[in-house]
C-alpha atoms as a PDB file:
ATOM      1  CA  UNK A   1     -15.796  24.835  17.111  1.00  0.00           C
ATOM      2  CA  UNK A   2     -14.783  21.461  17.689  1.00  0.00           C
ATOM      3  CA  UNK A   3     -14.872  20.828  21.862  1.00  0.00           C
ATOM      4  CA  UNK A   4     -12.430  18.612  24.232  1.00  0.00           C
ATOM      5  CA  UNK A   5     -14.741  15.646  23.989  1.00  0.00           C
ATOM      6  CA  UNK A   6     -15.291  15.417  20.056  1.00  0.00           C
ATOM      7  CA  UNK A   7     -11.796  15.627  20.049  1.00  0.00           C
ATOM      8  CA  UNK A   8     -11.251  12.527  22.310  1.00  0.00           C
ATOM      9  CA  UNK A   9     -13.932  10.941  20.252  1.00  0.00           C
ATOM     10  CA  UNK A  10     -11.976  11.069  17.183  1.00  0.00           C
ATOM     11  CA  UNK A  11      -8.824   9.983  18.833  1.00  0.00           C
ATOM     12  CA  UNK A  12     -10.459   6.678  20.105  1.00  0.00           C
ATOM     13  CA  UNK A  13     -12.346   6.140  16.886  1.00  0.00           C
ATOM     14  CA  UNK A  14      -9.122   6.707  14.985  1.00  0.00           C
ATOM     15  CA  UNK A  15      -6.711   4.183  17.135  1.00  0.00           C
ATOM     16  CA  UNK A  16      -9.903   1.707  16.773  1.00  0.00           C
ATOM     17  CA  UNK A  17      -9.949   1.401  12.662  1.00  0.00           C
ATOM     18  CA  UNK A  18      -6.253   1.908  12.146  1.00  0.00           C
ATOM     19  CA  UNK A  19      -5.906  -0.954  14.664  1.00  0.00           C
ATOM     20  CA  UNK A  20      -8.762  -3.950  12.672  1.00  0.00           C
ATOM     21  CA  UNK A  21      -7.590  -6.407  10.496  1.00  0.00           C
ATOM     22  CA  UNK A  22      -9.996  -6.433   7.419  1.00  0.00           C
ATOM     23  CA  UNK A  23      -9.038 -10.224   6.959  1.00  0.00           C
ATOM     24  CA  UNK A  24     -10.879 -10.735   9.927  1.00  0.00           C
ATOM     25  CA  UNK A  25     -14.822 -11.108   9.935  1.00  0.00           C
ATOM     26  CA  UNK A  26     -15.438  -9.940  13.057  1.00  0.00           C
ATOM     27  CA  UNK A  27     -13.339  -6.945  12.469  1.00  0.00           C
ATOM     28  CA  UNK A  28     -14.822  -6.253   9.304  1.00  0.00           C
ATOM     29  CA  UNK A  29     -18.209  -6.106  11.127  1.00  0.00           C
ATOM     30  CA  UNK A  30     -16.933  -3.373  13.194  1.00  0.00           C
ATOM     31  CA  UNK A  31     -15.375  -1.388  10.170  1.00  0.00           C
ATOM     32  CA  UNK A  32     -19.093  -1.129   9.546  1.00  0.00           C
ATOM     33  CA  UNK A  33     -20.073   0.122  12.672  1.00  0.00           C
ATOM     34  CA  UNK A  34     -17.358   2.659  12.280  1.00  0.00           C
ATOM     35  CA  UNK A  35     -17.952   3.867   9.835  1.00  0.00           C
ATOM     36  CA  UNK A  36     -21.485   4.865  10.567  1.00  0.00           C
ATOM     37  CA  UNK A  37     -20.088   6.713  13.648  1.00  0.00           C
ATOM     38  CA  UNK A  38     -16.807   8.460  11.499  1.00  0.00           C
ATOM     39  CA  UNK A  39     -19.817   9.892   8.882  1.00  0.00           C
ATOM     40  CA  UNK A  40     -21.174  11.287  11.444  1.00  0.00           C
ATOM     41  CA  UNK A  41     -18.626  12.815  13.058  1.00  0.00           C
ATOM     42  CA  UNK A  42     -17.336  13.828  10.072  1.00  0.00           C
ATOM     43  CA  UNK A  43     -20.471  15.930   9.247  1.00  0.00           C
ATOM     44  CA  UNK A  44     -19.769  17.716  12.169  1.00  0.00           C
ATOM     45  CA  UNK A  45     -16.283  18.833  11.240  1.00  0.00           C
ATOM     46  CA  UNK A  46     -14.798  17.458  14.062  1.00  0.00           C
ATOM     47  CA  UNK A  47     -11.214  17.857  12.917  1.00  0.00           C
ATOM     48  CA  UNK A  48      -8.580  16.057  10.475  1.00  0.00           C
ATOM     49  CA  UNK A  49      -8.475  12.702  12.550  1.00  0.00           C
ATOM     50  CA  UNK A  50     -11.918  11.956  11.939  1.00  0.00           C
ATOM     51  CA  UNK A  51     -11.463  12.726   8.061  1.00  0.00           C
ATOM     52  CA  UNK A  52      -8.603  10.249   8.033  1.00  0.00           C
ATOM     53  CA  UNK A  53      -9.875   7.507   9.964  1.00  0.00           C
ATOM     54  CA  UNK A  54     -13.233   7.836   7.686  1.00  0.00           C
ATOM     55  CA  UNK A  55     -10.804   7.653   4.765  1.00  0.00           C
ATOM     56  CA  UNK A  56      -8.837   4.496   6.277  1.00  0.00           C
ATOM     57  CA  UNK A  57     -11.917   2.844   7.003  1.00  0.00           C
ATOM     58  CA  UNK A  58     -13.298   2.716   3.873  1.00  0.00           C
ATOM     59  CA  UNK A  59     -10.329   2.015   2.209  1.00  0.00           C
ATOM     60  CA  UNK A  60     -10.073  -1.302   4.444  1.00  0.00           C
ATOM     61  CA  UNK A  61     -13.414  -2.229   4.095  1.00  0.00           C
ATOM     62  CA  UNK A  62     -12.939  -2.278   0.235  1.00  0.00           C
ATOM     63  CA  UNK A  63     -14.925   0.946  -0.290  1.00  0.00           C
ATOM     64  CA  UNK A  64     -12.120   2.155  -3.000  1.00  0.00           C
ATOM     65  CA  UNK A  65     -13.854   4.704  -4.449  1.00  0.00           C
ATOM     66  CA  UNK A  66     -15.276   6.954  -1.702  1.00  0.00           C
ATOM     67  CA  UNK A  67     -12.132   6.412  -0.279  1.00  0.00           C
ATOM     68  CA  UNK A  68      -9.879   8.120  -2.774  1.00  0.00           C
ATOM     69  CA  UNK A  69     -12.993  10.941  -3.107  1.00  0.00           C
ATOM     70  CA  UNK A  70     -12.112  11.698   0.596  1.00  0.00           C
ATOM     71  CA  UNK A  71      -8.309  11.748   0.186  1.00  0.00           C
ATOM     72  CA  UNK A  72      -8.419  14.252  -2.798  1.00  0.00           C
ATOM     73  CA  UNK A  73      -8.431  16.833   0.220  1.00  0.00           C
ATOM     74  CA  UNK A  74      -5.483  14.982   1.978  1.00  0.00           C
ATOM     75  CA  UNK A  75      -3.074  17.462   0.557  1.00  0.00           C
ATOM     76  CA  UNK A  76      -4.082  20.380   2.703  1.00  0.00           C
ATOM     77  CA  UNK A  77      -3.626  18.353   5.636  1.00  0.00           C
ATOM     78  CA  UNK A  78       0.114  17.986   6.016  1.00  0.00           C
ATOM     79  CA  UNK A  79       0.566  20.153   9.037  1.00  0.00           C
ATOM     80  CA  UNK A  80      -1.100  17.042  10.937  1.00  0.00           C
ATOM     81  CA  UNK A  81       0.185  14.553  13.563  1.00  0.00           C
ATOM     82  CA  UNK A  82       2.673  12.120  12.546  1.00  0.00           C
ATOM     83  CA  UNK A  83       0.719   9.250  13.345  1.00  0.00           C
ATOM     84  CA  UNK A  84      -2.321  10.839  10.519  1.00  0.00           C
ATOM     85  CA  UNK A  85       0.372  11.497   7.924  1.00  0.00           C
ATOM     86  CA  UNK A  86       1.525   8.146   8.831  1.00  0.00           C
ATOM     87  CA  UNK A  87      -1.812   6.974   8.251  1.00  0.00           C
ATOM     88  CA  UNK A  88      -2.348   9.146   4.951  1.00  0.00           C
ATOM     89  CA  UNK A  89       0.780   7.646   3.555  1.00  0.00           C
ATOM     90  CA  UNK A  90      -0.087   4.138   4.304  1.00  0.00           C
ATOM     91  CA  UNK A  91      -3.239   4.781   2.145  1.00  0.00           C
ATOM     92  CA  UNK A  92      -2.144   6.269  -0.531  1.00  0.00           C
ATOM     93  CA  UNK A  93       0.489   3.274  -0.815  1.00  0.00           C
ATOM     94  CA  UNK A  94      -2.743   1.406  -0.899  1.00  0.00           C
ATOM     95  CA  UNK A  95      -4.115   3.116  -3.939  1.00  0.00           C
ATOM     96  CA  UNK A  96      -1.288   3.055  -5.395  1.00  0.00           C
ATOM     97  CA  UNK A  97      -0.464   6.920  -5.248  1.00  0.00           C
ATOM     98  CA  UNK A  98       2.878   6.517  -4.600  1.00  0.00           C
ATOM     99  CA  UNK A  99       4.092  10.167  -5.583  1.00  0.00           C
ATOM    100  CA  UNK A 100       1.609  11.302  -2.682  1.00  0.00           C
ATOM    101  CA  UNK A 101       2.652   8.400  -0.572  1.00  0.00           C
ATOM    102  CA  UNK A 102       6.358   9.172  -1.098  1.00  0.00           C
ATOM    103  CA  UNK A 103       6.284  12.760  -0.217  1.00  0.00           C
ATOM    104  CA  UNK A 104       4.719  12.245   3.042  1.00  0.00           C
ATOM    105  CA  UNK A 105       7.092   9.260   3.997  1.00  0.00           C
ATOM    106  CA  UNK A 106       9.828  10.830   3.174  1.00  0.00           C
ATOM    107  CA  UNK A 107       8.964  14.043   5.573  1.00  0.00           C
ATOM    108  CA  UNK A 108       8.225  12.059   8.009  1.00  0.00           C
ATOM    109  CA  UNK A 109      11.345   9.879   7.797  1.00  0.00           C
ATOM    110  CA  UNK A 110      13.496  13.149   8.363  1.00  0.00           C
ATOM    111  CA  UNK A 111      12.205  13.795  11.184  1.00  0.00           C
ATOM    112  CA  UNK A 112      14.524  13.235  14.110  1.00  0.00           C
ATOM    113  CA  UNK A 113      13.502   9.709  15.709  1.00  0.00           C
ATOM    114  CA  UNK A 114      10.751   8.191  13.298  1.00  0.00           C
ATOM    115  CA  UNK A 115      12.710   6.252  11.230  1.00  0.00           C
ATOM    116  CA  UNK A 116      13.016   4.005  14.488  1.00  0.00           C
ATOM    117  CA  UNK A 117       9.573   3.509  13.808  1.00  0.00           C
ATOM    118  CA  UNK A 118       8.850   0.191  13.347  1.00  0.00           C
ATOM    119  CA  UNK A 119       5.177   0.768  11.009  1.00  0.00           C
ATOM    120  CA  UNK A 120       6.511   4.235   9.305  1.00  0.00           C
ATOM    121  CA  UNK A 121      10.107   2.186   8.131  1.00  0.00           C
ATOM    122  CA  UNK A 122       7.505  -0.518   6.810  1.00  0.00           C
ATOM    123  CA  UNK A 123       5.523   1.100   4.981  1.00  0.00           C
ATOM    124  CA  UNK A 124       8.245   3.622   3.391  1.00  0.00           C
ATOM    125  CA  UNK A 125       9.813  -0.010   2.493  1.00  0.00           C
ATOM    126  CA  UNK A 126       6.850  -1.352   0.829  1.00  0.00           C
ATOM    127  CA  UNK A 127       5.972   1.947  -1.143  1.00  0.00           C
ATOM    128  CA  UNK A 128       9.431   2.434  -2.158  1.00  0.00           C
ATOM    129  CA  UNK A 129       9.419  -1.265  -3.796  1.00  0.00           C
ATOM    130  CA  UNK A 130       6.017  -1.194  -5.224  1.00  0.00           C
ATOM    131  CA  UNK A 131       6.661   2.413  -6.791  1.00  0.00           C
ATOM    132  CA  UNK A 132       9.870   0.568  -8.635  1.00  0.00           C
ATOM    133  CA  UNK A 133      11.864   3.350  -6.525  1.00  0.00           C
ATOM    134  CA  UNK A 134      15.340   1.647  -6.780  1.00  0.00           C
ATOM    135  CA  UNK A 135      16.902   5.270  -5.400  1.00  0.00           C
ATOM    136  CA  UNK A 136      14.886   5.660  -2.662  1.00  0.00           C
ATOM    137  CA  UNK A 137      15.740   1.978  -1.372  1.00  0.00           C
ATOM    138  CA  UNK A 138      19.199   2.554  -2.251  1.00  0.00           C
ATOM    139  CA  UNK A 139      19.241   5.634   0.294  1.00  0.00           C
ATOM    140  CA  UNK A 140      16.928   4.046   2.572  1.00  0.00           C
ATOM    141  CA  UNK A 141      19.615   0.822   2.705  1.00  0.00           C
ATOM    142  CA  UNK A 142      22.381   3.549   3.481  1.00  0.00           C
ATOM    143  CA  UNK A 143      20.367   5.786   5.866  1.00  0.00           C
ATOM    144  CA  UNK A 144      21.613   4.864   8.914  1.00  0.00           C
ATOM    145  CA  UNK A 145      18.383   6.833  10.730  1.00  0.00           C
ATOM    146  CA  UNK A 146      16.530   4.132   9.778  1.00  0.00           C
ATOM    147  CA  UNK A 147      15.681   1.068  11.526  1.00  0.00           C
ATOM    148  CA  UNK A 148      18.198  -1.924  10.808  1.00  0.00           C
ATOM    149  CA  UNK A 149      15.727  -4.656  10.336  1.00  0.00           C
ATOM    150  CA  UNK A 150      14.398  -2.799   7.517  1.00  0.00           C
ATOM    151  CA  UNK A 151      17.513  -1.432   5.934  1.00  0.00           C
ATOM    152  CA  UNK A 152      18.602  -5.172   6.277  1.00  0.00           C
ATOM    153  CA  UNK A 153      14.944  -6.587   4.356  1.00  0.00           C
ATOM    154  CA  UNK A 154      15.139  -3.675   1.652  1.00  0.00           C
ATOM    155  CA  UNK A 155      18.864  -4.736   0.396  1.00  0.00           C
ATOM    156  CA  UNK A 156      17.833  -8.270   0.755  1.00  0.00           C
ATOM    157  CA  UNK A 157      14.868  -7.965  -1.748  1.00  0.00           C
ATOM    158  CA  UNK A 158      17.429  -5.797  -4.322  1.00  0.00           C
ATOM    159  CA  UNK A 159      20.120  -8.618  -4.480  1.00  0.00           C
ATOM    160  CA  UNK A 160      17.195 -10.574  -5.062  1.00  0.00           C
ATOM    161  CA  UNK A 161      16.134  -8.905  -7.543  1.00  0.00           C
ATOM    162  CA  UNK A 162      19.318  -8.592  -9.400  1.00  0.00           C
ATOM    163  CA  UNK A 163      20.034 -12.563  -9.063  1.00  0.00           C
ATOM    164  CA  UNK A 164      16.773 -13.119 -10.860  1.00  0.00           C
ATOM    165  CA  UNK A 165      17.735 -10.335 -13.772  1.00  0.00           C
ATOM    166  CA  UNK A 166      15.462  -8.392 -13.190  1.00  0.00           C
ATOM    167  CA  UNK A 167      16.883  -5.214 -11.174  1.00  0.00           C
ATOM    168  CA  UNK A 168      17.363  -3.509 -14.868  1.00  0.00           C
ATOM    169  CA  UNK A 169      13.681  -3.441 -15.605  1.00  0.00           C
ATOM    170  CA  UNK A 170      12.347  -3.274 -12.151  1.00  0.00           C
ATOM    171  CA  UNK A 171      11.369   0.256 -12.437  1.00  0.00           C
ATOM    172  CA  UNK A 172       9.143  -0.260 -15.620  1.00  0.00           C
ATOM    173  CA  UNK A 173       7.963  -3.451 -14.025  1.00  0.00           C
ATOM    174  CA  UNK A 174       6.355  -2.349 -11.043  1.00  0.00           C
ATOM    175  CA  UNK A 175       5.366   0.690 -13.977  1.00  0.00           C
ATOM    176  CA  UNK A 176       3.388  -1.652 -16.000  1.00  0.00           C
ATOM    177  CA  UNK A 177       1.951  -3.052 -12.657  1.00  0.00           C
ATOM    178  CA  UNK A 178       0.628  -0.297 -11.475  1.00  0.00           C
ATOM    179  CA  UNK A 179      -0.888   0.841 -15.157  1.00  0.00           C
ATOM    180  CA  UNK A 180      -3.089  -2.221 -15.051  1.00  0.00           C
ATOM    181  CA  UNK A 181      -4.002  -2.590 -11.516  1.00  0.00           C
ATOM    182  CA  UNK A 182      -3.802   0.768  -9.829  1.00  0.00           C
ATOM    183  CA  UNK A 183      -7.122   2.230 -10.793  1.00  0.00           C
ATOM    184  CA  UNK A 184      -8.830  -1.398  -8.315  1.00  0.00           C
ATOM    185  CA  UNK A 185      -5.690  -0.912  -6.035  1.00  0.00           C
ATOM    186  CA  UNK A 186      -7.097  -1.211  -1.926  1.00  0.00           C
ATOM    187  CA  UNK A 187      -4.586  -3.348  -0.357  1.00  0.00           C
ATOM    188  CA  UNK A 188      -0.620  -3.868  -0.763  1.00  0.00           C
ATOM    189  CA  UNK A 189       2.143  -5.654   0.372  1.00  0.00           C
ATOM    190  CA  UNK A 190       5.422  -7.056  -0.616  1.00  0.00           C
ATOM    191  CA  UNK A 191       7.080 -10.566   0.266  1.00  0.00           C
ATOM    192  CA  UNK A 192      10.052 -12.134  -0.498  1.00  0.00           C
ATOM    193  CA  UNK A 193      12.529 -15.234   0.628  1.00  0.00           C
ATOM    194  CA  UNK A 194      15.901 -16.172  -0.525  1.00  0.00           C
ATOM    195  CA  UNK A 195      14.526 -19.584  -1.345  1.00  0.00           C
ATOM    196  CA  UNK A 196      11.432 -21.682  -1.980  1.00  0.00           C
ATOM    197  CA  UNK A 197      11.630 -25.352  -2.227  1.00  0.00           C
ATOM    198  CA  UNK A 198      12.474 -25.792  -5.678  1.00  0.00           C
ATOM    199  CA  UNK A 199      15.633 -23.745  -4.493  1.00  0.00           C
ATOM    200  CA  UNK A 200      14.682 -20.560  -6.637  1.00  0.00           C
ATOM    201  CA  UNK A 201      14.843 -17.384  -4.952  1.00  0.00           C
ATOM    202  CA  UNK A 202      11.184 -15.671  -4.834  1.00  0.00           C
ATOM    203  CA  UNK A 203      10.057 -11.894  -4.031  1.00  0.00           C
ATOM    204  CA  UNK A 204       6.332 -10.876  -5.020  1.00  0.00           C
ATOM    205  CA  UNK A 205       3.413  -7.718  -5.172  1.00  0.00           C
ATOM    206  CA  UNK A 206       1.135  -8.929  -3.148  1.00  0.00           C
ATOM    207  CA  UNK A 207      -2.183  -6.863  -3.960  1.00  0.00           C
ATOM    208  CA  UNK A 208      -5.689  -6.783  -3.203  1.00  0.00           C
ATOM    209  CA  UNK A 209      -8.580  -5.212  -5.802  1.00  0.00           C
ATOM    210  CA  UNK A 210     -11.919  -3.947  -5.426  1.00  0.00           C
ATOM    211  CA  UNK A 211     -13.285  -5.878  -8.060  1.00  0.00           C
ATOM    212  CA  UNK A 212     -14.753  -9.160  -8.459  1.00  0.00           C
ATOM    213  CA  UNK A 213     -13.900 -12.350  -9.433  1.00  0.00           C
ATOM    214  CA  UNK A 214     -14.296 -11.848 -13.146  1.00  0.00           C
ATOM    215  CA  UNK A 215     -12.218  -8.509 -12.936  1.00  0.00           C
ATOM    216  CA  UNK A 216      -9.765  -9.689 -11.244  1.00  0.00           C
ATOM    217  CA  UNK A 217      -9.019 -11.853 -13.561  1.00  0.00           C
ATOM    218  CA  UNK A 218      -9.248  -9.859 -16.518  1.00  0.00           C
ATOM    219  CA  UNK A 219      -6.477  -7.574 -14.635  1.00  0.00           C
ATOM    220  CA  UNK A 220      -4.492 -10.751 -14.050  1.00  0.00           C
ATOM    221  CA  UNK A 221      -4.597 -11.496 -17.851  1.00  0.00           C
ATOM    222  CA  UNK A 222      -3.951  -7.913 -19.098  1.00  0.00           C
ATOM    223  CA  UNK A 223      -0.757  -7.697 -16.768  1.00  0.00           C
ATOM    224  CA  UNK A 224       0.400 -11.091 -17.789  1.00  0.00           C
ATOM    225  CA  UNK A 225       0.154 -10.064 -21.653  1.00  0.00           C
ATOM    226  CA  UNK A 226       1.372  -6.348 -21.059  1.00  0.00           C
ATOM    227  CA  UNK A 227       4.563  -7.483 -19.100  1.00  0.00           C
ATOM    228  CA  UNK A 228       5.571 -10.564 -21.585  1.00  0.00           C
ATOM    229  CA  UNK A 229       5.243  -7.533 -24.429  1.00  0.00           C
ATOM    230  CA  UNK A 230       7.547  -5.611 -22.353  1.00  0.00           C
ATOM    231  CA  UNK A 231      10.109  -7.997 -22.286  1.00  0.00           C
ATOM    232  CA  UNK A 232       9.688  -9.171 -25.294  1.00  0.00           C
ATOM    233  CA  UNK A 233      10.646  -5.465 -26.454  1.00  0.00           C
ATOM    234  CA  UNK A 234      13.687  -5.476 -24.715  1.00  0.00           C
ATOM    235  CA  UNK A 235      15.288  -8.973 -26.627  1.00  0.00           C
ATOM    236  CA  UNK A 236      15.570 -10.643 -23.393  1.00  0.00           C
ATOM    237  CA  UNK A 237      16.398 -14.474 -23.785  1.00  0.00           C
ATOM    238  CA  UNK A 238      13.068 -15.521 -22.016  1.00  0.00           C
ATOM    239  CA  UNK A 239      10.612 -12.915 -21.718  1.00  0.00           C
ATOM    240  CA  UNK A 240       8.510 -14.687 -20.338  1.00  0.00           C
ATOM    241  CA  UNK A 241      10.624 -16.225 -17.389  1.00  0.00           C
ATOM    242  CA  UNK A 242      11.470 -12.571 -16.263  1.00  0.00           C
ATOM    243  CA  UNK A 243       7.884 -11.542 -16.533  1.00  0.00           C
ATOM    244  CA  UNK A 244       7.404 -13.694 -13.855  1.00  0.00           C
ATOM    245  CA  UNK A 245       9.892 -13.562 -11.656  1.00  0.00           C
ATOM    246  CA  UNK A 246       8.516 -10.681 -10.317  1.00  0.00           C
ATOM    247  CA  UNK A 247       5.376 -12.413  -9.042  1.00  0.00           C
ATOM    248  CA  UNK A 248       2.368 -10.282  -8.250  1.00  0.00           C
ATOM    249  CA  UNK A 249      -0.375 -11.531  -6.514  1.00  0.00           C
ATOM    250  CA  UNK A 250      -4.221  -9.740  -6.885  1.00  0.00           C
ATOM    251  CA  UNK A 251      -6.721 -10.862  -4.823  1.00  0.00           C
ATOM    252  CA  UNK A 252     -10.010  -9.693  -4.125  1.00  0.00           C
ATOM    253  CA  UNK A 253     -10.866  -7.580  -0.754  1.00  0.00           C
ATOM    254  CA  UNK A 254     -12.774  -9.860   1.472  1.00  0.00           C
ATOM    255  CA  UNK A 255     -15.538  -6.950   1.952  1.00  0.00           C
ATOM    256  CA  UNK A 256     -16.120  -6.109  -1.693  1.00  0.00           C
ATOM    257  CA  UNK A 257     -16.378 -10.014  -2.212  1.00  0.00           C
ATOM    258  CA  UNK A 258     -19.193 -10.283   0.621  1.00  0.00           C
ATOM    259  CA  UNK A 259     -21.266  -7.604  -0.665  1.00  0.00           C
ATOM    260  CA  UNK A 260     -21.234  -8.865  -4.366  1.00  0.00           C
ATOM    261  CA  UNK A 261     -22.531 -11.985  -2.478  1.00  0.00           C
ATOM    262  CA  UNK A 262     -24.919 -10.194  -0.832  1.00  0.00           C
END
């Protein structure tokens, strides 16, 4: 049986790796460290927290693999606290399992209160967008539950969308993404501006791989060719101008890159 002080363990190990910054190095020295405790507290069975911040830990220190082996038993954990669901559903945006990712968010985000939240409203914003979900934004944009900054940056990034044409095919866009980088998916984020210097409106995937240089950009390559085929397909004017206006952006996780140095 799990005591009072394993418990409080897990809680401080927890709020420690869900609060690092994996672009850091000094951080990503302590992921390490973490790690090496959350293993071991995990083969004691301490309790759900530790699983997840295991899970979170690896996931951030580019670990992609074990990490998504751990969260195969995520889905028997949804009686947990809202901050580990929270948690769960931030990673699983991550690996791109946005079905997973969605369920949990959107549980969460009818509960009274949490869509007030500034990190849960963020990263139900980001999934939703990545996934392609143009109905889920459209309710999020309406749901007045939710926090206004975010409604506000959600309905921002559609009108962008539809000024560059591409709000028809943004569904099978972020698709065809997902096709060719999903399975190396660690990291993602989205970013957008009205303008850029040129003038042009901009909005862009922002996602980072396990996989090294070479990989990543073989996965650059195959998107580039799979989306121009895409729009090609659907007789747009310039296929290849709306295959990029959707910009997505792979880079490789700053961990995975220092142990293929090492």
């Amino acid at each position: 049986m799990t005591d009072a002080r394993s418990l409080e363990k897990a809680v401080e190990l927890y709020n420690e790796v869900v609060n690092l910054d994996e672009d850091e190095d000094e951080d990503r020295n302590r992921l390490q460290q973490l790690i090496w405790q959350l293993r071991s507290a995990d083969r004691q069975k301490f309790d759900v927290k530790t699983k997840v911040a295991l899970q979170f830990a690896l996931l951030k220190s580019g670990q992609r693999n074990e990490a998504c082996a751990l969260a195969a038993d995520f889905s028997g954990y949804l009686w947990a606290e809202a901050d580990v669901l929270m948690t769960m559903a931030a990673s699983a945006s991550y690996t791109a399992d946005y079905e997973f990712a969605t369920k949990l968010l959107k549980d969460l985000l009818a509960r009274p209160g949490l869509g007030q939240v500034f990190e849960l409203a963020g990263i139900a914003d980001h999934c939703s967008f990545l996934s392609g979900n143009v109905g889920w934004i459209e309710e999020m944009v309406h749901d007045e539950s939710i926090r206004e900054d975010t409604r506000i940056d959600m309905a921002g990034r559609l009108e962008l969308l539809e000024r560059l044409g591409i709000l028809p095919y943004f569904t099978d866009h972020q698709a065809i993404v997902r096709k060719i980088v999903g399975e190396y998916q660690c990291g993602a984020a989205v970013s957008a501006c009205s303008i850029i210097e040129d003038g042009e409106p901009y909005v862009a995937n922002r996602l980072m791989v396990a996989a090294d240089t070479a990989t990543r950009r073989q996965i650059l390559e195959n998107l580039r060719i799979a989306l121009i085929e895409y729009y090609t397909a659907q007789r747009v004017d310039d296929p290849v101008a709306l295959s990029n206006a959707l910009g997505t952006y792979v880079t490789s996780h700053p961990a995975f890159q220092e142990r293929q140095v090492a």
